[in-house]
N, C-alpha and C. Protein backbone atom coordinates (compact mmCIF):
# COMPACT_ATOMS: atom_id res chain seq x y z
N UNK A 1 -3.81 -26.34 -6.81
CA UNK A 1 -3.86 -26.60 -8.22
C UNK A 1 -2.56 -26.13 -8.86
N UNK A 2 -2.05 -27.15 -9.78
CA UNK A 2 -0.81 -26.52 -10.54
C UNK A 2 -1.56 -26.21 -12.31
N UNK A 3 -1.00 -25.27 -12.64
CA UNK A 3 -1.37 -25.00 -13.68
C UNK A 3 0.49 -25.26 -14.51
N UNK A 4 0.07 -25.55 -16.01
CA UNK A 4 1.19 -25.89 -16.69
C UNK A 4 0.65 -25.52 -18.35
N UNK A 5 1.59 -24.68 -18.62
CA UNK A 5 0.84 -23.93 -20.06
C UNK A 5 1.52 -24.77 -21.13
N UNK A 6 1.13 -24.60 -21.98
CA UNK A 6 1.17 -25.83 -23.39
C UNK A 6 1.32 -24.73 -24.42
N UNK A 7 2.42 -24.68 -25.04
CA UNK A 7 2.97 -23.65 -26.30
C UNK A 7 2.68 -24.67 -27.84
N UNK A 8 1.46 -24.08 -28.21
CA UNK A 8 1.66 -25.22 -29.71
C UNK A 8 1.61 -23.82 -30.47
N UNK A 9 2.09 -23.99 -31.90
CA UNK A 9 1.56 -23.22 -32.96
C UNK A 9 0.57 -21.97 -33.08
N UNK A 10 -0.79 -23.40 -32.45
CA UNK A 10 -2.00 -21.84 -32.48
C UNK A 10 -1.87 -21.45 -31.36
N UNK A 11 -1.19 -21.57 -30.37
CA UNK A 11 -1.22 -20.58 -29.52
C UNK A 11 -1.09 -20.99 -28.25
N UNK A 12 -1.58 -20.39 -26.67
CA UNK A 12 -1.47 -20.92 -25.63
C UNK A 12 -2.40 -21.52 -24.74
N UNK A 13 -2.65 -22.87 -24.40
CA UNK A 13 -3.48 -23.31 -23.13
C UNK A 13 -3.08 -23.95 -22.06
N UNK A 14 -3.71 -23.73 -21.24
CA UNK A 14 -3.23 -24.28 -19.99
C UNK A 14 -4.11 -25.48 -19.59
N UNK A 15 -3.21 -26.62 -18.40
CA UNK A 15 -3.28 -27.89 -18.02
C UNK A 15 -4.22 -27.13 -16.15
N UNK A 16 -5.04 -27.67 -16.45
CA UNK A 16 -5.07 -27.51 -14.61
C UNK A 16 -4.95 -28.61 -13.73
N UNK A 17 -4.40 -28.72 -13.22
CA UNK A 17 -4.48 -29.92 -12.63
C UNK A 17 -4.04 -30.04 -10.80
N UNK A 18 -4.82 -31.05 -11.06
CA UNK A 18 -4.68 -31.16 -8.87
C UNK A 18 -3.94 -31.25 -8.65
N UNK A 19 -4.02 -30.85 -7.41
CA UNK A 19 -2.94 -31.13 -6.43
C UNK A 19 -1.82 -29.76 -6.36
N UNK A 20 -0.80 -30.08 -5.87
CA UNK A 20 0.74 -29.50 -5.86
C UNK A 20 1.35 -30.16 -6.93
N UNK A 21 2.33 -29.78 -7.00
CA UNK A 21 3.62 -30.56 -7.91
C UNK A 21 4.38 -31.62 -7.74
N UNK A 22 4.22 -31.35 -5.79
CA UNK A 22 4.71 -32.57 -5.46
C UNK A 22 3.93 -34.09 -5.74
N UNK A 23 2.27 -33.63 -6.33
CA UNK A 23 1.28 -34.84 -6.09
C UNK A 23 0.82 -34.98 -7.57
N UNK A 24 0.71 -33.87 -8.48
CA UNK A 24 0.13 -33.90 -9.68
C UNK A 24 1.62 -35.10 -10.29
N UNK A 25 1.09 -35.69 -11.15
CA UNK A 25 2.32 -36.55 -12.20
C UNK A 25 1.89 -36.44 -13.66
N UNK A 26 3.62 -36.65 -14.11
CA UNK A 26 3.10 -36.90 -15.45
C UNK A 26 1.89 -37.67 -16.24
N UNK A 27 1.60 -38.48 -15.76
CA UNK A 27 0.55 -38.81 -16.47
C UNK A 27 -0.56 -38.05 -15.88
N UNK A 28 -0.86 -37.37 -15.24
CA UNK A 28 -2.22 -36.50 -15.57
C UNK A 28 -2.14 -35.52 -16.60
N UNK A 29 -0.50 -35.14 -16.47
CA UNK A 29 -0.48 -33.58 -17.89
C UNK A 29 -0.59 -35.47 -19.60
N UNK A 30 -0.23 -36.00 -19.47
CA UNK A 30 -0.56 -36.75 -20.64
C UNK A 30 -2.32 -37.18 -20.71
N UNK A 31 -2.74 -37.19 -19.78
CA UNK A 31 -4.30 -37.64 -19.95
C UNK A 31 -4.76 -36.24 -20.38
N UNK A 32 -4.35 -35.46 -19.65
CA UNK A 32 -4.94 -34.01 -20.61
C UNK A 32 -4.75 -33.38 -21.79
N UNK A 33 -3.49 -33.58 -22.07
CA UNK A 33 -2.71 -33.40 -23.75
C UNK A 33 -3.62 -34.47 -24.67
N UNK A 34 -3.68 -35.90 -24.33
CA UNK A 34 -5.16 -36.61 -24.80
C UNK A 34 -6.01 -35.92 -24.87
N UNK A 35 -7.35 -35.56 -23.77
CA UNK A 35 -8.30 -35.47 -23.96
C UNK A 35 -8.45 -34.14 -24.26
N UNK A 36 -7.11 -32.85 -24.79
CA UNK A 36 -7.48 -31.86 -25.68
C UNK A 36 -6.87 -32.07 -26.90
N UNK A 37 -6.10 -32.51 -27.49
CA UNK A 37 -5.08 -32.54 -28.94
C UNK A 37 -5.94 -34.22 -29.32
N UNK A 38 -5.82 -35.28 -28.35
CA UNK A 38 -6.42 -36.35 -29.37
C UNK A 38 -5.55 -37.47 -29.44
N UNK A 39 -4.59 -37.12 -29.09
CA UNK A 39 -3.00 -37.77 -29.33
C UNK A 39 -2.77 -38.41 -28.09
N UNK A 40 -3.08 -39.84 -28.34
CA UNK A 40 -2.76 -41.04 -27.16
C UNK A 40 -1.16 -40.96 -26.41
N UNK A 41 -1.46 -40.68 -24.61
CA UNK A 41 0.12 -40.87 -24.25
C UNK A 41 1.23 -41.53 -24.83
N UNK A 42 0.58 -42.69 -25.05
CA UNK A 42 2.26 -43.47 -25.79
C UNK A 42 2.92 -42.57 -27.37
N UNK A 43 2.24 -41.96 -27.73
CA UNK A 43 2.46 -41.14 -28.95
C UNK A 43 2.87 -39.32 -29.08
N UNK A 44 2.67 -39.17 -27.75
CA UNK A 44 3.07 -37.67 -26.98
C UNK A 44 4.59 -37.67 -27.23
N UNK A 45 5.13 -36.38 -27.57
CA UNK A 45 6.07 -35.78 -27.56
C UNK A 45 6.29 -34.54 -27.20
N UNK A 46 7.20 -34.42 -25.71
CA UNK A 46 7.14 -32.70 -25.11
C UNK A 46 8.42 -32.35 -24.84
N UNK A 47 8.74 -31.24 -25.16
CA UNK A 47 9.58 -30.84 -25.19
C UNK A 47 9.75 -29.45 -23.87
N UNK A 48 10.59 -29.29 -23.13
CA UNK A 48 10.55 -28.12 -21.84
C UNK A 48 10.71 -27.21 -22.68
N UNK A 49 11.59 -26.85 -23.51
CA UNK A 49 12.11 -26.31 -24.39
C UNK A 49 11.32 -25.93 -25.81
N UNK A 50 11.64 -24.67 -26.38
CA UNK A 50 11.33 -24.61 -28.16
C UNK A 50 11.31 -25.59 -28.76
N UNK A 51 11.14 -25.98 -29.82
CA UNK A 51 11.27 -27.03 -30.24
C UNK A 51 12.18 -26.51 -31.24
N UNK A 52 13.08 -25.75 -31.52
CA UNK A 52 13.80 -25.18 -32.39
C UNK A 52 15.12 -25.82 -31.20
N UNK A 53 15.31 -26.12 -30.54
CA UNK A 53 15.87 -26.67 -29.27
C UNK A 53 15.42 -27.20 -28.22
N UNK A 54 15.21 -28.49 -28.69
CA UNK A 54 14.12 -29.45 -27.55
C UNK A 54 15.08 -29.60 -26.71
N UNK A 55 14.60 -30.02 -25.41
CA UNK A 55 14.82 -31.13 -24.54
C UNK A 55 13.54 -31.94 -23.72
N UNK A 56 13.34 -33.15 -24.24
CA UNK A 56 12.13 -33.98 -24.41
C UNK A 56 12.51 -34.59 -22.99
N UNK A 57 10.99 -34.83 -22.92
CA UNK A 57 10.57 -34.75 -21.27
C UNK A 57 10.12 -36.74 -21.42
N UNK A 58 11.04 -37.66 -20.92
CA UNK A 58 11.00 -39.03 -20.93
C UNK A 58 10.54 -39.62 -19.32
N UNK A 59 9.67 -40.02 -19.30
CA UNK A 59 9.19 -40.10 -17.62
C UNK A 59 7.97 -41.11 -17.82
N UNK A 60 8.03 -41.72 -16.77
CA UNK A 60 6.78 -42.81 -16.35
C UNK A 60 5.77 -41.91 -16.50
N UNK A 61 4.41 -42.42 -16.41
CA UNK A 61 3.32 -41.75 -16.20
C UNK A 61 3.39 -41.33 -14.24
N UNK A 62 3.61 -42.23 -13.39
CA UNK A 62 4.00 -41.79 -12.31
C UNK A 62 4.66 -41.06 -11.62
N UNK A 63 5.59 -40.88 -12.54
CA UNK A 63 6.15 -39.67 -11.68
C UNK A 63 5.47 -37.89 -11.70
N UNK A 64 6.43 -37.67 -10.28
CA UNK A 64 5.94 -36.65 -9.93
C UNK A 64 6.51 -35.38 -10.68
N UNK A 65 5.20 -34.30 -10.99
CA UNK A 65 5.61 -33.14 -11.84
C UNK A 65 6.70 -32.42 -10.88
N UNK A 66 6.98 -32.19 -9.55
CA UNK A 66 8.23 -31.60 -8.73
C UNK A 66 9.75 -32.66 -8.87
N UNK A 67 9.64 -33.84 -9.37
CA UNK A 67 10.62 -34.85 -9.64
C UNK A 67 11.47 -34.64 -10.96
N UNK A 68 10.59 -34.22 -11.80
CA UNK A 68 10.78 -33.82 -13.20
C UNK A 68 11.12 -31.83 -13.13
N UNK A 69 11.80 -31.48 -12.44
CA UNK A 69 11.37 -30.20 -12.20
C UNK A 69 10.75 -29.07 -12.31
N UNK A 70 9.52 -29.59 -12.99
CA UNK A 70 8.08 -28.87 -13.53
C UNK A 70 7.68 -28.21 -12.36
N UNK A 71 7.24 -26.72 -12.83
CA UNK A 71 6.44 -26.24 -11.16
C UNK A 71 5.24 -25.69 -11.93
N UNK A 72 4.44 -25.02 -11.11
CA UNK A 72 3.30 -24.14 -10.83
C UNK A 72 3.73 -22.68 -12.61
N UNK A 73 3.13 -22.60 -13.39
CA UNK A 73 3.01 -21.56 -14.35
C UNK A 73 4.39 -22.06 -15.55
N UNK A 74 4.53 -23.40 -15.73
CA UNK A 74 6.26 -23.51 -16.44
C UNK A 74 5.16 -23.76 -18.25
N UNK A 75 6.32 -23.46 -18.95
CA UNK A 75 5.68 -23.79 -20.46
C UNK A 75 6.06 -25.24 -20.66
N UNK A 76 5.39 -26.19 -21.46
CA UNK A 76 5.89 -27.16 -22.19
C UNK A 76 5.36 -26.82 -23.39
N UNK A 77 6.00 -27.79 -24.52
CA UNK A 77 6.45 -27.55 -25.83
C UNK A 77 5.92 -28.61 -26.88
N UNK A 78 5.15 -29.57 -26.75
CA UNK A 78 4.45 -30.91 -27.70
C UNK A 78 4.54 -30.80 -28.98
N UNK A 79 5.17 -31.66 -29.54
CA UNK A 79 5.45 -31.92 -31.11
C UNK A 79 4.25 -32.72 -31.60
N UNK A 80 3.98 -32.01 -32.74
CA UNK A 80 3.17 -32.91 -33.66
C UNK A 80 1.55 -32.86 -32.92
N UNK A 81 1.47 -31.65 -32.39
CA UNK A 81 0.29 -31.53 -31.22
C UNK A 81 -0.14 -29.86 -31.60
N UNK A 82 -1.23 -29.74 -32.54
CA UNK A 82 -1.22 -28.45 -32.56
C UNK A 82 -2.58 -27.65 -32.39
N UNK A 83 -3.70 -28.38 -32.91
CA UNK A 83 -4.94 -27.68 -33.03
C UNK A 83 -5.86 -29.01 -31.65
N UNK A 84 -6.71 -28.27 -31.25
CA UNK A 84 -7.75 -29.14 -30.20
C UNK A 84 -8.63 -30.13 -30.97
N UNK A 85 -8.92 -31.79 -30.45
CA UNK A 85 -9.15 -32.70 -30.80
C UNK A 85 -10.79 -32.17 -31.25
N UNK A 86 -11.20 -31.71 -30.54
CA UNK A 86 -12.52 -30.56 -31.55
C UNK A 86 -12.52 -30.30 -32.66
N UNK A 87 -11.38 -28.92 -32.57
CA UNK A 87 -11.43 -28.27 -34.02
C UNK A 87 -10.85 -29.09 -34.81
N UNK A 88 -9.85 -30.05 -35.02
CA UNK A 88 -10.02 -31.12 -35.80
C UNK A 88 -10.41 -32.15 -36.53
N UNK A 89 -11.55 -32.36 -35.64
CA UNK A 89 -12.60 -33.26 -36.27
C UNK A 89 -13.52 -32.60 -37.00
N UNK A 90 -13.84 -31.19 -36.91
CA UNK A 90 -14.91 -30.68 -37.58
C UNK A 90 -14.17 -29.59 -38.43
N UNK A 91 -12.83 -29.76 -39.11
CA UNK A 91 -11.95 -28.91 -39.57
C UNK A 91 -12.90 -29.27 -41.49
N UNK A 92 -12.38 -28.80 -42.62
CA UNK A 92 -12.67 -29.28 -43.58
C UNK A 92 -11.31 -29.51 -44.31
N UNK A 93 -11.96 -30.86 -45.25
CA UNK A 93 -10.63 -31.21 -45.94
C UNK A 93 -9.50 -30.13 -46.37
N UNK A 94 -8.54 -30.94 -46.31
CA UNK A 94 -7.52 -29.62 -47.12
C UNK A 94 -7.55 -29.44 -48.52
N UNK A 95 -7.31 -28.01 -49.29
CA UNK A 95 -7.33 -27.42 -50.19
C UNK A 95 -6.66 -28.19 -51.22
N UNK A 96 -6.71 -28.82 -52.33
CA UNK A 96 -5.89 -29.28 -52.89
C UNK A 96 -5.53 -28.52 -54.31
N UNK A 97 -5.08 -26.89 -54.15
CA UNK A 97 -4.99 -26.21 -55.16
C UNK A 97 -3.62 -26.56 -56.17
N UNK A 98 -3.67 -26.44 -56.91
CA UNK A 98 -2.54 -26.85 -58.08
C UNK A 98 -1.54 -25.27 -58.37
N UNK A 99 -1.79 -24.78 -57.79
CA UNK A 99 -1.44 -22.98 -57.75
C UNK A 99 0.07 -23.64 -57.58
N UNK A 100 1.33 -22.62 -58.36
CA UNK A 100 2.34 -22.54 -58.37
C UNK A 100 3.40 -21.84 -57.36
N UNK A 101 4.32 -22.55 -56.42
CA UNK A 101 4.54 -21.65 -55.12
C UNK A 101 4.70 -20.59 -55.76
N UNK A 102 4.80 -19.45 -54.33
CA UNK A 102 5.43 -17.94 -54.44
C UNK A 102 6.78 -18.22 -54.54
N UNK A 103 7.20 -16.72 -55.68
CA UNK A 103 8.71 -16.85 -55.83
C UNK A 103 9.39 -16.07 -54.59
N UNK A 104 10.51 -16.81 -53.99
CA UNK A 104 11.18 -16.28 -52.99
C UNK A 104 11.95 -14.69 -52.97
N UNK A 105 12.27 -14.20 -52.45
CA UNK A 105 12.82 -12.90 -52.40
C UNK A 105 14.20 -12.94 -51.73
N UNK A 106 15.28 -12.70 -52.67
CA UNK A 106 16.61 -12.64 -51.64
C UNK A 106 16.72 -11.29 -51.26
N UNK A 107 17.19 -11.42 -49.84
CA UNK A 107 17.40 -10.26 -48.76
C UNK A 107 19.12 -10.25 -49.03
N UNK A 108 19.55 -8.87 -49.04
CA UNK A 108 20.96 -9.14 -49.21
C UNK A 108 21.63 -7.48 -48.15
């Protein structure tokens, strides 16, 4: 089993997936980024990297996670991918308060 951890916002989960690295492929870590975030492969965006400094991961669904040089415990980085396709659906509308921002504070 390769495991491959997923860095969003709220926090950290991990991909499990069969095989080795040499056998697991990208498209199994995209069928799983689906069936937890919600967000159809063709619409996935991952980054190896922060996203404060991406480098976006462009690959067939076929290829192999050892091809792409993904191994066993590596982070990836998904844009626009943050809360589980769960807690989303049963989230409640957003707040639509009319409240005036906070005033900023200069640091000097």
């Amino acid at each position: 089993m390769v495991v491959i951890r997923i860095h969003t916002p709220s926090g950290m989960t991990r991909l499990n997936l069969p095989g080795r690295a040499t056998t697991a492929t990208w498209g199994d870590v995209q069928r799983q980024l689906a069936d937890m975030y919600g967000q159809p492969p063709e619409e996935q965006i991952v980054s190896r990297r922060p996203l404060h400094d991406p480098v976006f991961i462009e690959a067939p669904p076929s290829a192999t996670l050892a091809s792409l040089g993904l191994a066993h415990g590596d982070i990836l980085y998904p844009a626009d991918m943050d809360k589980p396709a769960a807690s989303s659906a049963s989230s409640a509308p957003a707040s639509t308060s009319k409240l005036p921002p906070l005033p900023t504070r200069r640091v000097v």
